[in-house]
PDB file of N, CA and C in Angstrom:
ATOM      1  N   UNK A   1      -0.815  23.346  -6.589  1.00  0.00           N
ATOM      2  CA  UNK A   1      -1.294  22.533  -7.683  1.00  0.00           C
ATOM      3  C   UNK A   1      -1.543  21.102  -7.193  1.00  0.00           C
ATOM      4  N   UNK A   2      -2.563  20.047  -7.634  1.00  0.00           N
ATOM      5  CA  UNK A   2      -2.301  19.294  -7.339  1.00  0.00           C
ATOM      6  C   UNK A   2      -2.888  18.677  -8.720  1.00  0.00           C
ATOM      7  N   UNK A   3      -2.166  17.176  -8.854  1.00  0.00           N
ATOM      8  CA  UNK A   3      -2.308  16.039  -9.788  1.00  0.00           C
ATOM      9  C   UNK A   3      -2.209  15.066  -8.834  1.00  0.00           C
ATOM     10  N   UNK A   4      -3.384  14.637 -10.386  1.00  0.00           N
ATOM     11  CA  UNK A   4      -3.578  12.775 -10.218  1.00  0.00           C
ATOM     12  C   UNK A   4      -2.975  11.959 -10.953  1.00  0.00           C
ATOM     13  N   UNK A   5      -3.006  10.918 -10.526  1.00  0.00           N
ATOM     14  CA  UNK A   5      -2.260   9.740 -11.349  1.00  0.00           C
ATOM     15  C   UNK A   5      -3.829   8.691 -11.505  1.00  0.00           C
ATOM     16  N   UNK A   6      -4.131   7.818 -13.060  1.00  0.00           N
ATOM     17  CA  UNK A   6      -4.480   6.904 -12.966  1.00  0.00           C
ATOM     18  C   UNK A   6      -5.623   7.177 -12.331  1.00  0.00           C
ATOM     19  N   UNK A   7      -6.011   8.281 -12.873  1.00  0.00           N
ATOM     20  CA  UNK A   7      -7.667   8.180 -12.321  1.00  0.00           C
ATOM     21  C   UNK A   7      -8.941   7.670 -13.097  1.00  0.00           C
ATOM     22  N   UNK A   8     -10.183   7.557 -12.150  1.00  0.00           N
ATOM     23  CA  UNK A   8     -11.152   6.862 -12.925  1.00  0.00           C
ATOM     24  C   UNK A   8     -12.275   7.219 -12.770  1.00  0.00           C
ATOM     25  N   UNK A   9     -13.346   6.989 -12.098  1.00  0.00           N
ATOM     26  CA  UNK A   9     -15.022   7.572 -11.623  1.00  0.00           C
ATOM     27  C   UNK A   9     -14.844   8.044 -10.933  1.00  0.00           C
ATOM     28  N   UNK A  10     -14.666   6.464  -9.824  1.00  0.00           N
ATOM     29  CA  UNK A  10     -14.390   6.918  -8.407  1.00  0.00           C
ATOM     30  C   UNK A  10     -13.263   6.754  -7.234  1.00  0.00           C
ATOM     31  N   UNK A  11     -11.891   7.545  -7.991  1.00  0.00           N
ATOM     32  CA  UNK A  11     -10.813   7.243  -7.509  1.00  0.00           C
ATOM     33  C   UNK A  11      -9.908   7.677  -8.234  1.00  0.00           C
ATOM     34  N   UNK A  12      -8.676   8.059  -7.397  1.00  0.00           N
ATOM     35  CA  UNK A  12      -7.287   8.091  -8.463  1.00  0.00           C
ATOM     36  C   UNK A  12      -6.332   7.561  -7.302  1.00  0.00           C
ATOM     37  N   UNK A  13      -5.918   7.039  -8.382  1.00  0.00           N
ATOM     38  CA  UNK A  13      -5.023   5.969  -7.683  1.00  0.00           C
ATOM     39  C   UNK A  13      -3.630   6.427  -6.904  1.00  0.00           C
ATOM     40  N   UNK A  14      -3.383   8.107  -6.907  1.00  0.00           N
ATOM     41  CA  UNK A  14      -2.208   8.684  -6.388  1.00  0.00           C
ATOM     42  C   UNK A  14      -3.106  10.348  -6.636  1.00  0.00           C
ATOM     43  N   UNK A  15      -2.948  11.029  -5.633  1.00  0.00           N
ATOM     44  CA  UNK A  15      -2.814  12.553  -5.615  1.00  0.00           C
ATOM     45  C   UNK A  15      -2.095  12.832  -5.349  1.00  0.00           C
ATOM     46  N   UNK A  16      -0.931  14.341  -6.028  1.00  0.00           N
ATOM     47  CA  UNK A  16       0.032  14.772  -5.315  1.00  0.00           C
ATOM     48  C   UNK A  16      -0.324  16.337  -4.773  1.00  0.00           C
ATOM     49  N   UNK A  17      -0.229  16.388  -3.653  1.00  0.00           N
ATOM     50  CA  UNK A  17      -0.838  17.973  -3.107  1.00  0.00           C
ATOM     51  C   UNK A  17       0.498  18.454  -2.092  1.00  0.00           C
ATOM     52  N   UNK A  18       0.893  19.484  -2.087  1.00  0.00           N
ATOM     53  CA  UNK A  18       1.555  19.915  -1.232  1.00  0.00           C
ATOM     54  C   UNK A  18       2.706  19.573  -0.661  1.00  0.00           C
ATOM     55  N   UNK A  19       3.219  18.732  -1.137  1.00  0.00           N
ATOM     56  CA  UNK A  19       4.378  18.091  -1.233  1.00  0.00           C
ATOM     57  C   UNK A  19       4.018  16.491  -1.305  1.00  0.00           C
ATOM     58  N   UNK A  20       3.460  16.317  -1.042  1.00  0.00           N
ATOM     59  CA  UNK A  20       2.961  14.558  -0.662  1.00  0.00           C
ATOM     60  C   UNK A  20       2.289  13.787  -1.914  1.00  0.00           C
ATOM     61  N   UNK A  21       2.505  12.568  -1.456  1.00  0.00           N
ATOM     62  CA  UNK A  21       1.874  11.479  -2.639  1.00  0.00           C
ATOM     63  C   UNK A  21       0.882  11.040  -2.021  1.00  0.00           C
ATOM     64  N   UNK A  22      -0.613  10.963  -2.096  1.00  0.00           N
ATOM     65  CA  UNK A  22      -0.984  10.315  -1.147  1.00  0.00           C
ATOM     66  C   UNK A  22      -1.784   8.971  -2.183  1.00  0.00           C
ATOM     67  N   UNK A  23      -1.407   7.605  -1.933  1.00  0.00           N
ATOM     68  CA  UNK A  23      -1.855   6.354  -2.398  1.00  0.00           C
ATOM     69  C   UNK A  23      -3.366   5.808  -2.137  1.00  0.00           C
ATOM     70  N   UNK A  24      -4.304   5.787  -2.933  1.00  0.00           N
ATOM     71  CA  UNK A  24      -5.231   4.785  -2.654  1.00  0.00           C
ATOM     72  C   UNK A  24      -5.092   3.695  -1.956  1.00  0.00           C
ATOM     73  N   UNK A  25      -6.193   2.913  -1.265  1.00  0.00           N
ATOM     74  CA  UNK A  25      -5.763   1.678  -0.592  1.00  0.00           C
ATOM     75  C   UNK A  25      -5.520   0.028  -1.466  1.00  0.00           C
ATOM     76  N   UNK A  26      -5.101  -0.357  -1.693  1.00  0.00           N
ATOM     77  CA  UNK A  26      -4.863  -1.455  -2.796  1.00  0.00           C
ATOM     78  C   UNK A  26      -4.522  -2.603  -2.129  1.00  0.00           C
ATOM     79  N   UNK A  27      -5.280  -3.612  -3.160  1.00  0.00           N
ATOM     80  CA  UNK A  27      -5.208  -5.305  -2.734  1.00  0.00           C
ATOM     81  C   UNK A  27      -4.773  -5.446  -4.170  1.00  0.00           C
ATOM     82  N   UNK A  28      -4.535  -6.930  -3.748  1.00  0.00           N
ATOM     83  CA  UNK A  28      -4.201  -7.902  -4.361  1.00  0.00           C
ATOM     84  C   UNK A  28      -4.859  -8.225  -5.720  1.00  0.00           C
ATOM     85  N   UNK A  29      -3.898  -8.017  -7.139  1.00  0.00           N
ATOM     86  CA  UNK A  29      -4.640  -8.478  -8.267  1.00  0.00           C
ATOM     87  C   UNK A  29      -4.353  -9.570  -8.947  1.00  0.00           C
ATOM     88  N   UNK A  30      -5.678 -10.494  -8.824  1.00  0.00           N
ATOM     89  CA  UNK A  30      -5.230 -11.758  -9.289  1.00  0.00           C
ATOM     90  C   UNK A  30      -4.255 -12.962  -8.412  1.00  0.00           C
ATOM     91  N   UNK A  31      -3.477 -13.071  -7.384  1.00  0.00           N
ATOM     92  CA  UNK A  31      -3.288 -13.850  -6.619  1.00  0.00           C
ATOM     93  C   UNK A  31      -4.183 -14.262  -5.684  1.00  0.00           C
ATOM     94  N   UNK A  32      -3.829 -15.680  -5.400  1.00  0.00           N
ATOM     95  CA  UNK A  32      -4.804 -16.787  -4.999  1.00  0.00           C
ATOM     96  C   UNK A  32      -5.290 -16.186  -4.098  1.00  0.00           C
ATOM     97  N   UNK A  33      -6.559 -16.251  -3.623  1.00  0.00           N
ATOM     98  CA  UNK A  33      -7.055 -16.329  -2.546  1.00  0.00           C
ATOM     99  C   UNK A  33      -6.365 -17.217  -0.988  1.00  0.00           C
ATOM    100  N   UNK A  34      -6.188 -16.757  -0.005  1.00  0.00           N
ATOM    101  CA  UNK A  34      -5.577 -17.391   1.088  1.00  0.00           C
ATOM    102  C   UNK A  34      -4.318 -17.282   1.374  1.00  0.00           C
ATOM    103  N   UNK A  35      -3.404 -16.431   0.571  1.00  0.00           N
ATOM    104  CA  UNK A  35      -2.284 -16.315   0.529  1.00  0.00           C
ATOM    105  C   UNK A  35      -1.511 -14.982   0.522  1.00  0.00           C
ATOM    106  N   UNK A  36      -1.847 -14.673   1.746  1.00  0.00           N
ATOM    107  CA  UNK A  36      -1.994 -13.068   2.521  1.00  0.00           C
ATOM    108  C   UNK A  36      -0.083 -12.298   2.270  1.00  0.00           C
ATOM    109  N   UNK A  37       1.194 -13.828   2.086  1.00  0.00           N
ATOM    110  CA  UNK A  37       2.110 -13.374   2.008  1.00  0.00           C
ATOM    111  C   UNK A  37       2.280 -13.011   0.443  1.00  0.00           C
ATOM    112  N   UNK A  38       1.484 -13.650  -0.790  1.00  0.00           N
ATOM    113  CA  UNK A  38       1.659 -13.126  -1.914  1.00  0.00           C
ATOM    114  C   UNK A  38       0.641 -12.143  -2.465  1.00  0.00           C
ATOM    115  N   UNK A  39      -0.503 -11.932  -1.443  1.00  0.00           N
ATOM    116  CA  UNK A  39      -1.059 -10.724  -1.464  1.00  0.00           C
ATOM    117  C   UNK A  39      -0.448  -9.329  -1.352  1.00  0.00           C
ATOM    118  N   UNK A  40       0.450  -9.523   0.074  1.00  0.00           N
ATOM    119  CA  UNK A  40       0.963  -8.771   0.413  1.00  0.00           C
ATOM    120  C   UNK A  40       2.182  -8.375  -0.367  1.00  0.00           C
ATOM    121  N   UNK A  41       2.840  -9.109  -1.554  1.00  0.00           N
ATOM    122  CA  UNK A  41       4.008  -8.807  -2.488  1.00  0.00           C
ATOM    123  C   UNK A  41       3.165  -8.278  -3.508  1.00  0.00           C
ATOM    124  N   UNK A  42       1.967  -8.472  -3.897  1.00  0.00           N
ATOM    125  CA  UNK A  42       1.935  -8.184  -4.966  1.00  0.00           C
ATOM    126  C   UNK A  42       1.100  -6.520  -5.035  1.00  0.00           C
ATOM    127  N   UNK A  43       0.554  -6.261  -3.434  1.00  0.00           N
ATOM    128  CA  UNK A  43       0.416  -4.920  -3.521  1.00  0.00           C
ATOM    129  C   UNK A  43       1.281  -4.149  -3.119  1.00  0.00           C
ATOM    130  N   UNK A  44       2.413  -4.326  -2.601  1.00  0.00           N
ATOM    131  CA  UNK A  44       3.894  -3.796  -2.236  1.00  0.00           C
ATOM    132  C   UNK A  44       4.474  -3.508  -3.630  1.00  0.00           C
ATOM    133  N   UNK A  45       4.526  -4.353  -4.630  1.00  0.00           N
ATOM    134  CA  UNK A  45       5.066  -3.781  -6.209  1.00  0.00           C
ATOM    135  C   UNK A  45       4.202  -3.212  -6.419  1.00  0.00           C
ATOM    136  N   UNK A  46       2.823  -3.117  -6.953  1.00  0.00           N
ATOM    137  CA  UNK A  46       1.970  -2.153  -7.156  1.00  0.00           C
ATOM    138  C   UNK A  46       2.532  -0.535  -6.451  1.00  0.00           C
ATOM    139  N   UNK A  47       2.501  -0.552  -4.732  1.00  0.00           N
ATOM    140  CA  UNK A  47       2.967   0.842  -4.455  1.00  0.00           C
ATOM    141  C   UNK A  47       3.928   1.439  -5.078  1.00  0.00           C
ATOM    142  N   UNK A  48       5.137   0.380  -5.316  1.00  0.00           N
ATOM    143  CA  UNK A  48       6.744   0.579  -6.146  1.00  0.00           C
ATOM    144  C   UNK A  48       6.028   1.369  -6.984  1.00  0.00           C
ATOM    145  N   UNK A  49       5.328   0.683  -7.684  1.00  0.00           N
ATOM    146  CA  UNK A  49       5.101   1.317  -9.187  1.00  0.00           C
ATOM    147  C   UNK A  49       4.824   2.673  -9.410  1.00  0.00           C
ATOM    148  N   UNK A  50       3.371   2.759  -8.430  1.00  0.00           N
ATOM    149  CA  UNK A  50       2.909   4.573  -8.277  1.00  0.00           C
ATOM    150  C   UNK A  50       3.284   5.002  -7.686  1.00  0.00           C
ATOM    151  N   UNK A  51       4.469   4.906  -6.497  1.00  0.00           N
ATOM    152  CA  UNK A  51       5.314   5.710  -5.906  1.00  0.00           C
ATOM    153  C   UNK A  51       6.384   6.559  -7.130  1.00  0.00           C
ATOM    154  N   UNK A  52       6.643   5.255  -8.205  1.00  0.00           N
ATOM    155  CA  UNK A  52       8.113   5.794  -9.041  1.00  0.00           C
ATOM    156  C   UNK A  52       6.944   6.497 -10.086  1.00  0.00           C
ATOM    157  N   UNK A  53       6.095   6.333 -10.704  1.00  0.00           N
ATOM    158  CA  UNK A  53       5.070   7.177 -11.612  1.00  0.00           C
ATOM    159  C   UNK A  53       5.213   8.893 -10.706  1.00  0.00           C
ATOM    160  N   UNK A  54       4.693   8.099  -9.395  1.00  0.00           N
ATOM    161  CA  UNK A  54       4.617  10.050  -8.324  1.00  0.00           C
ATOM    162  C   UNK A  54       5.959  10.273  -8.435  1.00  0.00           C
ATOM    163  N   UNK A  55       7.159   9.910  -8.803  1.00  0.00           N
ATOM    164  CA  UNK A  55       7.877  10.928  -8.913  1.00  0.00           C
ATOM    165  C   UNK A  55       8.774  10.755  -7.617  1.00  0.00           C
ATOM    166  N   UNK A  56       8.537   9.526  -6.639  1.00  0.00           N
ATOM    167  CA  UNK A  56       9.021   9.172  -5.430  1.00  0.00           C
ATOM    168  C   UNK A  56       9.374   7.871  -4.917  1.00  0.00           C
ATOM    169  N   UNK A  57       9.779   7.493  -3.715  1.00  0.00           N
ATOM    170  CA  UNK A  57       9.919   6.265  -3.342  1.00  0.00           C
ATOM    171  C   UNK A  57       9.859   5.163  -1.493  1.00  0.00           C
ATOM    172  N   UNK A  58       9.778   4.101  -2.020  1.00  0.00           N
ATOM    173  CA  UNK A  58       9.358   3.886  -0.513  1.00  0.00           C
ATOM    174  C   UNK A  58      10.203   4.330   1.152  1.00  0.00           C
ATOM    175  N   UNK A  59      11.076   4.804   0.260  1.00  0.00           N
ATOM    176  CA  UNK A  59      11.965   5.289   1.352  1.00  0.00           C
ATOM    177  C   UNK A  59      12.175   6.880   1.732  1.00  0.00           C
ATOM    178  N   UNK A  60      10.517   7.138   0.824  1.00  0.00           N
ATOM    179  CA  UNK A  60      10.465   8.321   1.246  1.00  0.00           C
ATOM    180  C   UNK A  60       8.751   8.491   1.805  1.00  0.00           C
ATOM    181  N   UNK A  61       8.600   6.934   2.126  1.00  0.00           N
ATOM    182  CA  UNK A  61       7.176   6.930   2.461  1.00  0.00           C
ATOM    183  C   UNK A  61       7.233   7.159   3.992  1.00  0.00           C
ATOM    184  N   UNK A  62       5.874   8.252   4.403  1.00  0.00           N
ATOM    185  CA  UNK A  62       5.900   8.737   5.690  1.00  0.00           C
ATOM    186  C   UNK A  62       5.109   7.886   6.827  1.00  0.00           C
ATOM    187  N   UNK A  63       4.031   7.316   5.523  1.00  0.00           N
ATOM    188  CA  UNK A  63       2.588   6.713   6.432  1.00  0.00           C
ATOM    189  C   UNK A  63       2.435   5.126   5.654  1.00  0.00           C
ATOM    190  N   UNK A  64       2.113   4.356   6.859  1.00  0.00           N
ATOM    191  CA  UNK A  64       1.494   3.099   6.027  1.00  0.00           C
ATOM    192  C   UNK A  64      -0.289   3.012   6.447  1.00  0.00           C
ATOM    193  N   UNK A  65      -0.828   2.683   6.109  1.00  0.00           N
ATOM    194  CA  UNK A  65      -2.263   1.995   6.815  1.00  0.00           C
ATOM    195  C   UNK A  65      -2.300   0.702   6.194  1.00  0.00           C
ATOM    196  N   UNK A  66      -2.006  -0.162   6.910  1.00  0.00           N
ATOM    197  CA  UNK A  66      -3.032  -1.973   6.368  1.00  0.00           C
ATOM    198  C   UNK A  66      -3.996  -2.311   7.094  1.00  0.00           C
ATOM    199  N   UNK A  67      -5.019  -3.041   6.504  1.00  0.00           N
ATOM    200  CA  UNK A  67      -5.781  -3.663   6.684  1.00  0.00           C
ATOM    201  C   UNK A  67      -5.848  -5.006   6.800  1.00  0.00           C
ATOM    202  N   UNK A  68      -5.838  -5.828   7.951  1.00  0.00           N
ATOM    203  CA  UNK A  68      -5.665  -7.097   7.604  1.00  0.00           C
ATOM    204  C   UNK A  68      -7.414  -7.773   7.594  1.00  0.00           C
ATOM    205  N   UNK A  69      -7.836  -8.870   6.581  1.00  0.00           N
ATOM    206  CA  UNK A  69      -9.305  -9.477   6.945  1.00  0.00           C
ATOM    207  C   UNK A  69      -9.176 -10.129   8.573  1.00  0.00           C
ATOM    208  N   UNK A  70      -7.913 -10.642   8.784  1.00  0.00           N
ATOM    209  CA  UNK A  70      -7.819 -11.988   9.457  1.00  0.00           C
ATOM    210  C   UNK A  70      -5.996 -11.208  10.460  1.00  0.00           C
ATOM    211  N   UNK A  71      -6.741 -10.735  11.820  1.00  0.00           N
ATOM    212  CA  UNK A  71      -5.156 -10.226  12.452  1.00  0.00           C
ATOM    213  C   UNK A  71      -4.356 -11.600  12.614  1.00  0.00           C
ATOM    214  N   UNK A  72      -4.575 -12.978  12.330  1.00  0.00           N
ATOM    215  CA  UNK A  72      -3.785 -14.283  12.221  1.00  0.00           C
ATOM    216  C   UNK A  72      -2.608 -13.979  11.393  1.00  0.00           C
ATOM    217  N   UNK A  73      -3.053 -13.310  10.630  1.00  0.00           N
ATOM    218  CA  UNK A  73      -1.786 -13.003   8.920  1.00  0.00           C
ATOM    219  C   UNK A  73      -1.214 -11.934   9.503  1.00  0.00           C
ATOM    220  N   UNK A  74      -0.951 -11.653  10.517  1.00  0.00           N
ATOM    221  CA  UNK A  74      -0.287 -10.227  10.740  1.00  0.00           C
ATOM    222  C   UNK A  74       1.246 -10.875  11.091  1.00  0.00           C
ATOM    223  N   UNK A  75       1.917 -11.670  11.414  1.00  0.00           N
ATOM    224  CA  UNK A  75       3.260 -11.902  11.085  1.00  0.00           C
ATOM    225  C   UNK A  75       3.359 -12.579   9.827  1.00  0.00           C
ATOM    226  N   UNK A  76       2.911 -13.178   9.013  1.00  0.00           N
ATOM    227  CA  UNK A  76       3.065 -13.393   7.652  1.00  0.00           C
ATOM    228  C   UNK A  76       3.492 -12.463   7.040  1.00  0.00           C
ATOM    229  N   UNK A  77       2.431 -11.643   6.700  1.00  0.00           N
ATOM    230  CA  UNK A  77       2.110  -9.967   6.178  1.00  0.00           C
ATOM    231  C   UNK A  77       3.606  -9.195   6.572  1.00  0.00           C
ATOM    232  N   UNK A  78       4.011  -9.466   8.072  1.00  0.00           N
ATOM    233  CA  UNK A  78       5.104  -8.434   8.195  1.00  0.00           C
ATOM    234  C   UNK A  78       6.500  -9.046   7.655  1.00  0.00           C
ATOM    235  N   UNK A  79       6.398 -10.173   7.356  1.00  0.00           N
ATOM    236  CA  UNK A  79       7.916 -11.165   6.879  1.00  0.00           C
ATOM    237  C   UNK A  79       8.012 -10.425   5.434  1.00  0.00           C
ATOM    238  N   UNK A  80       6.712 -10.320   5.074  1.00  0.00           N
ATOM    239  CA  UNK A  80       6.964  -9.547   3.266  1.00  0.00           C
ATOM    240  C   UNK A  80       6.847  -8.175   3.752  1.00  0.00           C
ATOM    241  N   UNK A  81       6.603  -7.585   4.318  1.00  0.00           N
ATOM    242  CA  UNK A  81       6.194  -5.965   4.022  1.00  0.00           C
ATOM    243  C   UNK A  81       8.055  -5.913   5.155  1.00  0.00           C
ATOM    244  N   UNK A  82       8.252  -6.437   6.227  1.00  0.00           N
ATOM    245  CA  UNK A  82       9.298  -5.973   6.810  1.00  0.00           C
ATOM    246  C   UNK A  82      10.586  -6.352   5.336  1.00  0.00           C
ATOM    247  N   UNK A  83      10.794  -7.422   4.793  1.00  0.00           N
ATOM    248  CA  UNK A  83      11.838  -7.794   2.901  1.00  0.00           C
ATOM    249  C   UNK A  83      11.152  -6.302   1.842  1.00  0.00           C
ATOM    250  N   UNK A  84      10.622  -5.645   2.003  1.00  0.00           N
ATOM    251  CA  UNK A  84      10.396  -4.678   1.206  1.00  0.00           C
ATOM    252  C   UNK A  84      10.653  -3.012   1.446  1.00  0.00           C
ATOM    253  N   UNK A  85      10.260  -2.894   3.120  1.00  0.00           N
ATOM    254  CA  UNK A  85      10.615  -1.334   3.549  1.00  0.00           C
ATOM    255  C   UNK A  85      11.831  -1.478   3.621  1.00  0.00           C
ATOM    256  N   UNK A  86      12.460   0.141   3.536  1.00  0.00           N
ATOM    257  CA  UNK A  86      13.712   0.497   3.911  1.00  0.00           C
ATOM    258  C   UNK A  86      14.044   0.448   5.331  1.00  0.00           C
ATOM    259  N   UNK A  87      14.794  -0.322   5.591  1.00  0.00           N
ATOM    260  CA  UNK A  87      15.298  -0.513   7.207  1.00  0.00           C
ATOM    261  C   UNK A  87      15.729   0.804   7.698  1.00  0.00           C
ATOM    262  N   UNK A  88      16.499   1.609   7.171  1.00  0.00           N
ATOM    263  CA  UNK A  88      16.960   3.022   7.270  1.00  0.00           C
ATOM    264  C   UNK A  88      15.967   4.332   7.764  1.00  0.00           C
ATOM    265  N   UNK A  89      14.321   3.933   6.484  1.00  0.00           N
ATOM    266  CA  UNK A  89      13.396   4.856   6.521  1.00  0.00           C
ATOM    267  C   UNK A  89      11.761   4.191   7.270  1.00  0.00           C
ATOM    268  N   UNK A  90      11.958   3.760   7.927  1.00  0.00           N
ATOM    269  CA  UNK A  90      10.534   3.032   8.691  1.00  0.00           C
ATOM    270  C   UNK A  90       9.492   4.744   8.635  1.00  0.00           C
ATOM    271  N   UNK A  91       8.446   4.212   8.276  1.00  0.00           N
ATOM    272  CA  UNK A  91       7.382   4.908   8.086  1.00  0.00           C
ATOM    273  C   UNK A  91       6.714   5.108   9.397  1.00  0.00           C
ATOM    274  N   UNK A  92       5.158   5.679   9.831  1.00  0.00           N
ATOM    275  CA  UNK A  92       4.716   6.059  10.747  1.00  0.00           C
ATOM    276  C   UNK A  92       3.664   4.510  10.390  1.00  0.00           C
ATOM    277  N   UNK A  93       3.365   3.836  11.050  1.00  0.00           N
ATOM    278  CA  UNK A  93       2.107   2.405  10.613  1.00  0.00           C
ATOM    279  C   UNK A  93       1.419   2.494  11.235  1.00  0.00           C
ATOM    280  N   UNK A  94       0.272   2.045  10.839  1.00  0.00           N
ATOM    281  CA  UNK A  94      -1.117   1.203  11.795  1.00  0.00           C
ATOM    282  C   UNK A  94      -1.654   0.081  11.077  1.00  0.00           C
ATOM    283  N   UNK A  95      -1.720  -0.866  11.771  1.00  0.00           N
ATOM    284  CA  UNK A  95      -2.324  -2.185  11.270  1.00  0.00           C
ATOM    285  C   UNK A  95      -4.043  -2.270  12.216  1.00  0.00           C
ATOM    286  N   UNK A  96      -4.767  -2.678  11.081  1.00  0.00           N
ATOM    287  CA  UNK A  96      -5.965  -3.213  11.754  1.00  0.00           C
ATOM    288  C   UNK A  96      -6.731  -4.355  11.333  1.00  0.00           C
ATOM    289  N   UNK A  97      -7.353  -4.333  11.767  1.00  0.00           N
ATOM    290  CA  UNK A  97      -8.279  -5.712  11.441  1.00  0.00           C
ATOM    291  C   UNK A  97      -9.765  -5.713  10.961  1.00  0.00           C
ATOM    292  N   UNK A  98     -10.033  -5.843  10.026  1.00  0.00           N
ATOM    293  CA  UNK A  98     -11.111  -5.147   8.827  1.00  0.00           C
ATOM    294  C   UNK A  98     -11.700  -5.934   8.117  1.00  0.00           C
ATOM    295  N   UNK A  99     -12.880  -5.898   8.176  1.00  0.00           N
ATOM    296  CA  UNK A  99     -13.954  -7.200   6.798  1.00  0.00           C
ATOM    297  C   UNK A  99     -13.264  -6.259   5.371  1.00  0.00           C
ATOM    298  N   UNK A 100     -12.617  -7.157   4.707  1.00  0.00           N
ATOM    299  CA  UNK A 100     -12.141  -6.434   3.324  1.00  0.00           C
ATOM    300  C   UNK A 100     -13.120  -6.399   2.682  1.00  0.00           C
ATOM    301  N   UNK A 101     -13.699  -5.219   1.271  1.00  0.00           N
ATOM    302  CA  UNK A 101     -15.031  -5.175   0.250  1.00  0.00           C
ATOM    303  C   UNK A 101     -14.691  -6.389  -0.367  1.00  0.00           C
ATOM    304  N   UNK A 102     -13.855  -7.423  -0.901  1.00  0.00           N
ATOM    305  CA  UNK A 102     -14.405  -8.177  -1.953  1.00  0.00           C
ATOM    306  C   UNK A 102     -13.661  -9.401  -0.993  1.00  0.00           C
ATOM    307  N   UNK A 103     -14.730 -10.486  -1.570  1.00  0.00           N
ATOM    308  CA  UNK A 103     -14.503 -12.022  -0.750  1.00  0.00           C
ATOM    309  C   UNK A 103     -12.820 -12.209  -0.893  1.00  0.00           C
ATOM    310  N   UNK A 104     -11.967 -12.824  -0.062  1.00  0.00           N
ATOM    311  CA  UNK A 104     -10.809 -13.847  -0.617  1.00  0.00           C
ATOM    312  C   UNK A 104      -9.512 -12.795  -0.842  1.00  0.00           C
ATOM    313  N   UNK A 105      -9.763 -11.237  -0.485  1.00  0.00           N
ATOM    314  CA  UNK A 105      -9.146 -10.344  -0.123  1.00  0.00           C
ATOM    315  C   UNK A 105      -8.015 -10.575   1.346  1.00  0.00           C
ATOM    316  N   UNK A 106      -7.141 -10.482   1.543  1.00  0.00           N
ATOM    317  CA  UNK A 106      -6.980 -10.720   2.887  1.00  0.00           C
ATOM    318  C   UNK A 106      -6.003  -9.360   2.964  1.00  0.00           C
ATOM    319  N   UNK A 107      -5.488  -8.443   2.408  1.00  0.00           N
ATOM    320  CA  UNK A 107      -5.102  -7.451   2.907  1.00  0.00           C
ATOM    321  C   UNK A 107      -5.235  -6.227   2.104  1.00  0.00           C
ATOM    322  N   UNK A 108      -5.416  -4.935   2.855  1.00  0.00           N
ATOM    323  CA  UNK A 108      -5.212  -3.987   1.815  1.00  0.00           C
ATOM    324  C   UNK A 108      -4.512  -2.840   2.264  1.00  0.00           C
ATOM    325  N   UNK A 109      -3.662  -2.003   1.603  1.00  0.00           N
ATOM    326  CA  UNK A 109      -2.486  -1.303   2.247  1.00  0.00           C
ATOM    327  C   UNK A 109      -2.197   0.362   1.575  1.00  0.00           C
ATOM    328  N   UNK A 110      -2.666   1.139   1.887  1.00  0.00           N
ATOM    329  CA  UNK A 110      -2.268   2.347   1.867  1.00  0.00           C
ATOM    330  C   UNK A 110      -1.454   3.339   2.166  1.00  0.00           C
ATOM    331  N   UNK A 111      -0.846   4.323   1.498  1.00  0.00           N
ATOM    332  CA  UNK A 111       0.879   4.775   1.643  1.00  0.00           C
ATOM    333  C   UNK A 111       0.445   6.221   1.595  1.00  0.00           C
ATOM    334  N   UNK A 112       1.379   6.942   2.155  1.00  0.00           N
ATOM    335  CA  UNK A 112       1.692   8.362   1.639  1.00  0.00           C
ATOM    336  C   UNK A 112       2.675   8.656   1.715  1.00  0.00           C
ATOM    337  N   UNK A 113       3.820   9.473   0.329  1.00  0.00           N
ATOM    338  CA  UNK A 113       5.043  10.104   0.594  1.00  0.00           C
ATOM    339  C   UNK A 113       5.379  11.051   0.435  1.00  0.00           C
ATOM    340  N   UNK A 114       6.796  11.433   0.883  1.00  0.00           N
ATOM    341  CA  UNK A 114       7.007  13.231   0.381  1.00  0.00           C
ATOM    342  C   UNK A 114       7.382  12.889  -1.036  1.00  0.00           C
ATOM    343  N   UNK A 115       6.666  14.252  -1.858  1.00  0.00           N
ATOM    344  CA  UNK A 115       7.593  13.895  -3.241  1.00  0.00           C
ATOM    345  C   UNK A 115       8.592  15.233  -3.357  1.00  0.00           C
ATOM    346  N   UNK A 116       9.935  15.138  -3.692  1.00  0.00           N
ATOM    347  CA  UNK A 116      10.691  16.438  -3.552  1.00  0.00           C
ATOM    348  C   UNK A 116      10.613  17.116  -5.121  1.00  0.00           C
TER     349      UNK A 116
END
């Protein structure tokens, strides 16, 4: 079976298939432009959120993907994303370096977890 969460045209914002959650990629809503460390908090609660909707949690997340606009913000980015993962459950990551779709974007971050 699989379900969506929070779907729309073109997207749902969580599928669960086969045991897994797998997350859309998500930025920042509504924080300032240039400020890649409250970008980066405010799509980290966002995951919280549709991780606990899927039925799961970040410490049961397997995969990260980010996107950074600017690899400059890549120790910024990790001071908030390292205050948010589980030290216990470190995920599988890749960070890259990416023209984000909308101006003033500076990161965007995609998850997948087991859901039991």
């Amino acid at each position: 079976m699989i379900e969506r969460i929070d779907s729309g045209k073109r997207l749902s914002k969580v599928v669960i298939a086969n045991g897994f959650a797998f997350l859309s990629g998500f930025t920042a809503n509504g924080v300032t432009p240039g400020d890649v460390q409250a970008q980066t908090a405010d799509v980290l609660a966002q995951i919280d959120e549709l991780l606990s909707k899927a039925g799961t949690s970040k410490s049961k997340v397997v995969r990260i993907n980010i996107w950074l606009d600017d690899m400059r913000d890549f120790d910024a980015m990790n001071e908030v994303y390292e205050s948010w993962i589980d030290p216990q459950c470190p995920p599988a990551r890749a960070t890259v370096e990416s023209r984000l779709a909308i101006e003033g974007t500076l990161v965007e971050i995609m998850a997948t977890a087991v859901v039991d």
